[in-house]
Protein backbone atom coordinates (compact mmCIF):
# COMPACT_ATOMS: atom_id res chain seq x y z
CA UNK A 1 -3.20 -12.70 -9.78
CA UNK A 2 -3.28 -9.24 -8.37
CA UNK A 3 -7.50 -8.98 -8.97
CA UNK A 4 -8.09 -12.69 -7.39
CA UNK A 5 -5.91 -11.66 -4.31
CA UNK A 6 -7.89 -8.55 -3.81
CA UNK A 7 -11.40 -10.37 -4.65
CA UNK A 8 -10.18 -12.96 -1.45
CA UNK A 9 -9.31 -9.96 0.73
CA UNK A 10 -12.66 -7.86 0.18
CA UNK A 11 -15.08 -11.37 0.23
CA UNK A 12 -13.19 -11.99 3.43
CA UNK A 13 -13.90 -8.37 5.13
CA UNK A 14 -17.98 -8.75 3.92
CA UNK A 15 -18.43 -12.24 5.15
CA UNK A 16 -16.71 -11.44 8.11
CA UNK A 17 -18.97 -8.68 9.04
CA UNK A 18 -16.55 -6.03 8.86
CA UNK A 19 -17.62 -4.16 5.85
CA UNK A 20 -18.76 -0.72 7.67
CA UNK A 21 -16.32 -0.64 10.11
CA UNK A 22 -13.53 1.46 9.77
CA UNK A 23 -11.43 -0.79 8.74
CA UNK A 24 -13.16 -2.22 6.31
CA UNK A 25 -15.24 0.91 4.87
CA UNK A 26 -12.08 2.77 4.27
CA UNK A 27 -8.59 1.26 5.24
CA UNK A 28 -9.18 -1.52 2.69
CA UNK A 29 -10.05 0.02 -0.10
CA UNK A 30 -6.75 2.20 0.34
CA UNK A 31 -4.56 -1.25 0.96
CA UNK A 32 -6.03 -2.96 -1.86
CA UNK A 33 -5.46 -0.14 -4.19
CA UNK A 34 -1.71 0.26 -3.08
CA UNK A 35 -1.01 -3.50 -3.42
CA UNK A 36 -1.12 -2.76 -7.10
CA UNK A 37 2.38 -1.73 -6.78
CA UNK A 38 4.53 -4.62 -6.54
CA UNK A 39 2.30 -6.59 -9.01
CA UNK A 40 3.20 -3.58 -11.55
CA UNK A 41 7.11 -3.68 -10.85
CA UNK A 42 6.73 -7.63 -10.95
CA UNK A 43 4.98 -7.10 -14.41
CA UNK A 44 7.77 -4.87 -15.85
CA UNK A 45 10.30 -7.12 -14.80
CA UNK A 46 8.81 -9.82 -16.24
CA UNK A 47 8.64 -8.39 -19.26
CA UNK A 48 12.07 -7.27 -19.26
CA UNK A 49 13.11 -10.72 -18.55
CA UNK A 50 11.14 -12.31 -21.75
CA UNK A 51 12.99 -9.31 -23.63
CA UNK A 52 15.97 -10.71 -22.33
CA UNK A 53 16.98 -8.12 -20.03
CA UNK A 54 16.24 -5.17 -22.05
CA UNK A 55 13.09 -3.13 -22.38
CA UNK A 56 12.44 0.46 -23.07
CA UNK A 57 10.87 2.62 -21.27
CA UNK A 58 7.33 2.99 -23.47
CA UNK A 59 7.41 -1.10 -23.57
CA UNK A 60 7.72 -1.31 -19.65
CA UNK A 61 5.09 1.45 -19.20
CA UNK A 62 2.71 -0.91 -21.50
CA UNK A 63 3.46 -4.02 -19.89
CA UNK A 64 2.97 -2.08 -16.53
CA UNK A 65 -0.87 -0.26 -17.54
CA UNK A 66 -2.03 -2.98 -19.32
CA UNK A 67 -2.12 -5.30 -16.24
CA UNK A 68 -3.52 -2.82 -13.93
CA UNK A 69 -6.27 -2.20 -16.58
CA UNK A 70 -6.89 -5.92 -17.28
CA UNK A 71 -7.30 -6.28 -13.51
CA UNK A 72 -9.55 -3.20 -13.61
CA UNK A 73 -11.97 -5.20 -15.84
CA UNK A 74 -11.93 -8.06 -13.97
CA UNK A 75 -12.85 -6.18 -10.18
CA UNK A 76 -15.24 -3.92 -11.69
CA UNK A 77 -17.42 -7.41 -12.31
CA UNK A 78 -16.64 -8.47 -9.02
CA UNK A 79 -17.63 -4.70 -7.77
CA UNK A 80 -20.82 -4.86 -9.23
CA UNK A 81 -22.03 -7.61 -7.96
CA UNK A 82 -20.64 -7.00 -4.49
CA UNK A 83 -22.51 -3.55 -4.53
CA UNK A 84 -25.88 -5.43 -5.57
CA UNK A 85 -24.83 -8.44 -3.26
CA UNK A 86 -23.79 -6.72 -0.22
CA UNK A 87 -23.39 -2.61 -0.64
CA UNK A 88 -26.87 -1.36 -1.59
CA UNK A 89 -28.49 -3.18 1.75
CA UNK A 90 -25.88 -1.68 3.63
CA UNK A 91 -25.95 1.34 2.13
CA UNK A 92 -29.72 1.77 2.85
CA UNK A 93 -29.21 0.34 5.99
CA UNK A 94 -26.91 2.84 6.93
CA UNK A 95 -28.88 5.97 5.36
CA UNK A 96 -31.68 5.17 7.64
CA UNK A 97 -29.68 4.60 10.94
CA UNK A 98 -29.19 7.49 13.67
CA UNK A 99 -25.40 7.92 12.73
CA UNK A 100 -26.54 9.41 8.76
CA UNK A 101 -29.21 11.41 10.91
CA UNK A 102 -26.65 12.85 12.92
CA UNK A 103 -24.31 13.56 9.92
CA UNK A 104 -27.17 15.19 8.54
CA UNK A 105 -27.80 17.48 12.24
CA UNK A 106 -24.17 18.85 11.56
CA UNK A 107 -25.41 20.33 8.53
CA UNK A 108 -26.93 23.73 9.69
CA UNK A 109 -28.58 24.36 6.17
CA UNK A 110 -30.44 20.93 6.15
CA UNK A 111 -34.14 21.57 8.59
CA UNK A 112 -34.64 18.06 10.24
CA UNK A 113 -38.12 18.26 8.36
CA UNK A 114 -35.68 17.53 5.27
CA UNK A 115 -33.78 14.62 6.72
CA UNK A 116 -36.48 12.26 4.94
CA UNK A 117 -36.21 13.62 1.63
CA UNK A 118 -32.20 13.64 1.83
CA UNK A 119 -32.72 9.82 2.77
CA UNK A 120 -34.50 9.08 0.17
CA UNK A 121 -33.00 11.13 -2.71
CA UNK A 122 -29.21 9.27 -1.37
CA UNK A 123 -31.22 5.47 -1.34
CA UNK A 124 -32.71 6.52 -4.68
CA UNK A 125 -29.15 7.85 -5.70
CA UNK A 126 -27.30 4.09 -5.17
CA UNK A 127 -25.50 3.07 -8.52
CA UNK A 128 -22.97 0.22 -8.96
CA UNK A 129 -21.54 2.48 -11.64
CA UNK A 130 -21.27 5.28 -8.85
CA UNK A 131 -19.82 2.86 -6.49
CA UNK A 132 -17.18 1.35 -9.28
CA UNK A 133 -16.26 4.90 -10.70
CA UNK A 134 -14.28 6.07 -7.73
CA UNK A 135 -12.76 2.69 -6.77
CA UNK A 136 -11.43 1.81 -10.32
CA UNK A 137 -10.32 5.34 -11.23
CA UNK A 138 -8.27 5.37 -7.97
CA UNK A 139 -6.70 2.25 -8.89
CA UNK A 140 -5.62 3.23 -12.74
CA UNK A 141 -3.96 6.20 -11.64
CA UNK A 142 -1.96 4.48 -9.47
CA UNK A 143 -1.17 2.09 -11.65
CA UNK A 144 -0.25 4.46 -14.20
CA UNK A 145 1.69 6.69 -11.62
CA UNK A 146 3.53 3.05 -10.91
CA UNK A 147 3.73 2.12 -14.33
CA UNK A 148 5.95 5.22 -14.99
CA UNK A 149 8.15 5.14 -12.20
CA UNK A 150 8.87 1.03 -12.83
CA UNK A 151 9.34 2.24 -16.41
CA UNK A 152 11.90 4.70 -15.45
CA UNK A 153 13.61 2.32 -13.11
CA UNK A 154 13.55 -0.85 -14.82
CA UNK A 155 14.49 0.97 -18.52
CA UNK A 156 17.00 -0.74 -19.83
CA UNK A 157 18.23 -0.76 -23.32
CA UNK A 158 20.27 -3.08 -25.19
CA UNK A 159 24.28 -2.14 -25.64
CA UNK A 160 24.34 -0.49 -29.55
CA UNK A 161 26.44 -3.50 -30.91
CA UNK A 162 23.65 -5.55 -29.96
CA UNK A 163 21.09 -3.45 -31.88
């Protein structure tokens, strides 16, 4: 549920043109990483619930990674083909406009007679796998930092005359 929500949100901030704004370049990436979180506790509680109201902690920890890397698998599909749909145009785009040439004019140690080279080596440098890395690796350890906290929460283990 978790991966189709974020899939909606993301399509929604490309189609609407928003994808390079601030906004959408780096305040939803952060959101749609932290709405992990109550899909994770929901998860663990679920689990504890099919247990019937016990789980340990290593169980609830499972229950709690193993969503967050099934819906790693399933955005790092949609993440490619955003990045081959959408990003490497924009990308490109955007390391040919004035604002990448002025990024590169703060740089003292970069001559301006380099600026072309710089462009093309960062073009030439464009990698779904590059783009997916960062996204996906932010999003596991959350989840596992999650995971372990709903774990410790949630941990509940049945009386010893129920054992």
């Amino acid at each position: 549920m978790y991966s189709f929500l974020i899939i909606i949100y993301k399509l929604g901030i490309v189609l609407s043109g928003n994808a390079l704004s601030r906004f959408g370049f780096y305040f939803s990436n952060i959101i749609g990483t932290l709405a992990v979180i109550p899909f994770i506790f929901f998860t663990i509680k679920l689990a504890r619930n099919d247990k019937g109201g016990f789980i340990g902690g290593k169980e609830a920890l499972k229950a709690g990674f193993l969503m967050a890397v099934i819906a790693a698998m399933i955005l790092s599909v949609y993440n490619y083909f955003e990045f081959e749909w959408v990003w490497r145009k924009l990308s490109a785009e955007y390391y040919n406009s004035i604002d990448f040439k002025l990024f590169l004019a703060k740089n003292k140690q970069i001559k301006p007679e380099e600026y072309p080279s710089k462009i093309d080596a960062a073009i030439n440098g464009l990698s779904a796998f590059k783009a997916m890395t960062g996204k996906l690796a932010t999003l596991l350890f959350i989840s596992l930092a999650t995971s372990f906290i709903c774990a410790a929460s949630l941990k509940r283990n049945r009386p010893i005359s129920e054992n």
